[in-house]
C-alpha atoms as a PDB file:
ATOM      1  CA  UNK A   1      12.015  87.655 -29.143  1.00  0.00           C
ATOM      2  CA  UNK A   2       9.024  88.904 -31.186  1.00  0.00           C
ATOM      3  CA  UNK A   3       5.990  89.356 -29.429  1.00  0.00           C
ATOM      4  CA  UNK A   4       2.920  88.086 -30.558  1.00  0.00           C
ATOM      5  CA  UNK A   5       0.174  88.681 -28.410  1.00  0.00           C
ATOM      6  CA  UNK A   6      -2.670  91.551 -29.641  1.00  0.00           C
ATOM      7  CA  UNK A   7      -2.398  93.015 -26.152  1.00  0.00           C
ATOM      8  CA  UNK A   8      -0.069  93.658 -23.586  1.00  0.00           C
ATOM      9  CA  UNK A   9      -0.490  91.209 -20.522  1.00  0.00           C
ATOM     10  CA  UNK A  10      -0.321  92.818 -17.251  1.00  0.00           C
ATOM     11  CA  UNK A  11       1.169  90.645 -14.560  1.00  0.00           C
ATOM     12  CA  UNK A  12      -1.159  89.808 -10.675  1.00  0.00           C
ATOM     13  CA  UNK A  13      -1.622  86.696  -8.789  1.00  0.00           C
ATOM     14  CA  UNK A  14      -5.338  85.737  -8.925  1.00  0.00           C
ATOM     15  CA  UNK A  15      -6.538  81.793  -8.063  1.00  0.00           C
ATOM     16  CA  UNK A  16      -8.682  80.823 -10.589  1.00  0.00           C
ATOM     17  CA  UNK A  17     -10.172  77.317 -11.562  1.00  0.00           C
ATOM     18  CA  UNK A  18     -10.121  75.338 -14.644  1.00  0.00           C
ATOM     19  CA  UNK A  19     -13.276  74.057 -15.655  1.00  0.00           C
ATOM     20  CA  UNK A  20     -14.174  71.775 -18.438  1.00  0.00           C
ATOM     21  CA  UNK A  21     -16.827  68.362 -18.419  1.00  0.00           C
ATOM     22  CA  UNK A  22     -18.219  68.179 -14.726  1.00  0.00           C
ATOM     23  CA  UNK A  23     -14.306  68.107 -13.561  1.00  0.00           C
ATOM     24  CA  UNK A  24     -12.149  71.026 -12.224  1.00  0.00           C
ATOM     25  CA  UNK A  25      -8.528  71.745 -11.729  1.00  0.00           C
ATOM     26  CA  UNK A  26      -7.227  74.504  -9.457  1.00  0.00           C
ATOM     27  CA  UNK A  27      -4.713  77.424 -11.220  1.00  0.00           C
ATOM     28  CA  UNK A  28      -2.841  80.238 -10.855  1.00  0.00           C
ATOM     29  CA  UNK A  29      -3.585  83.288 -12.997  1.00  0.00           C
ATOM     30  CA  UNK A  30      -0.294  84.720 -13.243  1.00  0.00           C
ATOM     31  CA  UNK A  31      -0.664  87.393 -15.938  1.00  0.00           C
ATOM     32  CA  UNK A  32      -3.755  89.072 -17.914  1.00  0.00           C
ATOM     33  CA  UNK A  33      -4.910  90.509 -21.030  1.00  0.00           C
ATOM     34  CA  UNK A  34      -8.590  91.681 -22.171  1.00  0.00           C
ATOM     35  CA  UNK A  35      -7.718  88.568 -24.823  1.00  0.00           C
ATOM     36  CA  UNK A  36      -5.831  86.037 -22.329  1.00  0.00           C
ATOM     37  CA  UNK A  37      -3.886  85.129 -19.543  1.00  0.00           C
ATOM     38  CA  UNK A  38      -1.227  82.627 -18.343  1.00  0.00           C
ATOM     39  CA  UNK A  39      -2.147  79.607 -16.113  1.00  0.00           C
ATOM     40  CA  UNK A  40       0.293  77.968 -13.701  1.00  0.00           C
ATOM     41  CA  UNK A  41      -0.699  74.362 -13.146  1.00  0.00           C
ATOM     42  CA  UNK A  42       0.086  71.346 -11.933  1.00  0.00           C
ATOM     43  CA  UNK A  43      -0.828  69.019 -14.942  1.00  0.00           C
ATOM     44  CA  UNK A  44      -1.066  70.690 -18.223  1.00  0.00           C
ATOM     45  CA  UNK A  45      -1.664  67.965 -20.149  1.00  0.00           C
ATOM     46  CA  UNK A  46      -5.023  67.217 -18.376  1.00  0.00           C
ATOM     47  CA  UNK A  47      -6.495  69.781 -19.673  1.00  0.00           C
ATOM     48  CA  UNK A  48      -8.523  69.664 -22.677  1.00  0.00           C
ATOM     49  CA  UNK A  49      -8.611  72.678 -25.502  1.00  0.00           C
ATOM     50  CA  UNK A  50     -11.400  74.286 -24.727  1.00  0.00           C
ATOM     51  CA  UNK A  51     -12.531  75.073 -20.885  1.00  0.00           C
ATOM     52  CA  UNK A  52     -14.247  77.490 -18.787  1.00  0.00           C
ATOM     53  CA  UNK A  53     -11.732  79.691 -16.464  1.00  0.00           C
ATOM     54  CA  UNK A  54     -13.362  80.500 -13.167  1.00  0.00           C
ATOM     55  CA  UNK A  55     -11.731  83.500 -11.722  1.00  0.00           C
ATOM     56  CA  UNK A  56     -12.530  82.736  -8.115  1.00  0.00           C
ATOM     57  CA  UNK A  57     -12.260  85.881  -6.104  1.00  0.00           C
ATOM     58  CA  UNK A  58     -14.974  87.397  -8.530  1.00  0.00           C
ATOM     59  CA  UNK A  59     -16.838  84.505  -9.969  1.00  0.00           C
ATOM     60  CA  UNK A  60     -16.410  85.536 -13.504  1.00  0.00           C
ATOM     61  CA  UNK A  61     -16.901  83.062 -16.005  1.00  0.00           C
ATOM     62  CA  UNK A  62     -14.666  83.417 -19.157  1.00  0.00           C
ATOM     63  CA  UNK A  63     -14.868  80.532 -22.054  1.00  0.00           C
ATOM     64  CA  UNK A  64     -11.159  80.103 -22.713  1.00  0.00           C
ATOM     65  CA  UNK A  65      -8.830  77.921 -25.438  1.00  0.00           C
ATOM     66  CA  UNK A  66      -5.218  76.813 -25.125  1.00  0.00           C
ATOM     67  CA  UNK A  67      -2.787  78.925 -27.298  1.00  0.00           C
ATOM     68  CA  UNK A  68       0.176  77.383 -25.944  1.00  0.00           C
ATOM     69  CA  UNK A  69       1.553  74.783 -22.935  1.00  0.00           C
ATOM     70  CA  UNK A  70       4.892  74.299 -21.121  1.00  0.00           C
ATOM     71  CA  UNK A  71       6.177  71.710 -18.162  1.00  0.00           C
ATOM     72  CA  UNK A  72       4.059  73.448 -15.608  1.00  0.00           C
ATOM     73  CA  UNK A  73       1.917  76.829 -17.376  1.00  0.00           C
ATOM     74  CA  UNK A  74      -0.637  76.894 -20.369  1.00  0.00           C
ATOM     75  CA  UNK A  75      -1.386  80.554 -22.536  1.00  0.00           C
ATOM     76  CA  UNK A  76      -5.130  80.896 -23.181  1.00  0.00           C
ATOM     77  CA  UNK A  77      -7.062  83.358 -25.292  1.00  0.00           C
ATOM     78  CA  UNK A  78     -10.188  83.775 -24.506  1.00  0.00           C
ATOM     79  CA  UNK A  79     -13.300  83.698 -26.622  1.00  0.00           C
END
């Protein structure tokens, strides 16, 4: 397999929330770059392109876009 990511994504367990339009969707931030992360959720097709992630322990903000989606995870980069 041929890895494309800039970065190397280090792997954690973080809860996090999806939010995008006055609506939010809890996630599970299961791995991490300084340019994006992978998102377990329950509905990836409800979310749109472009959304804010919430990282909830810390309260970050990070403006984030869909790179790539699956049955039940999405890759972001963030911009």
């Amino acid at each position: 397999m041929v890895e494309k990511r800039n970065e190397q994504r280090h792997r954690l367990l973080k809860t996090g929330t999806i939010k995008f339009g006055g609506s939010a969707i809890a996630c599970m931030v299961r791995n991490m770059s300084n340019t994006g992360a992978a998102l377990d959720v329950t509905s990836p097709d409800a979310i749109p392109e472009h959304f804010t992630l919430v990282f909830d322990s810390e309260g970050r903000h990070v403006p984030c876009h869909i790179v790539w989606r699956n049955e039940k995870r999405v890759g972001v980069a963030f911009d």
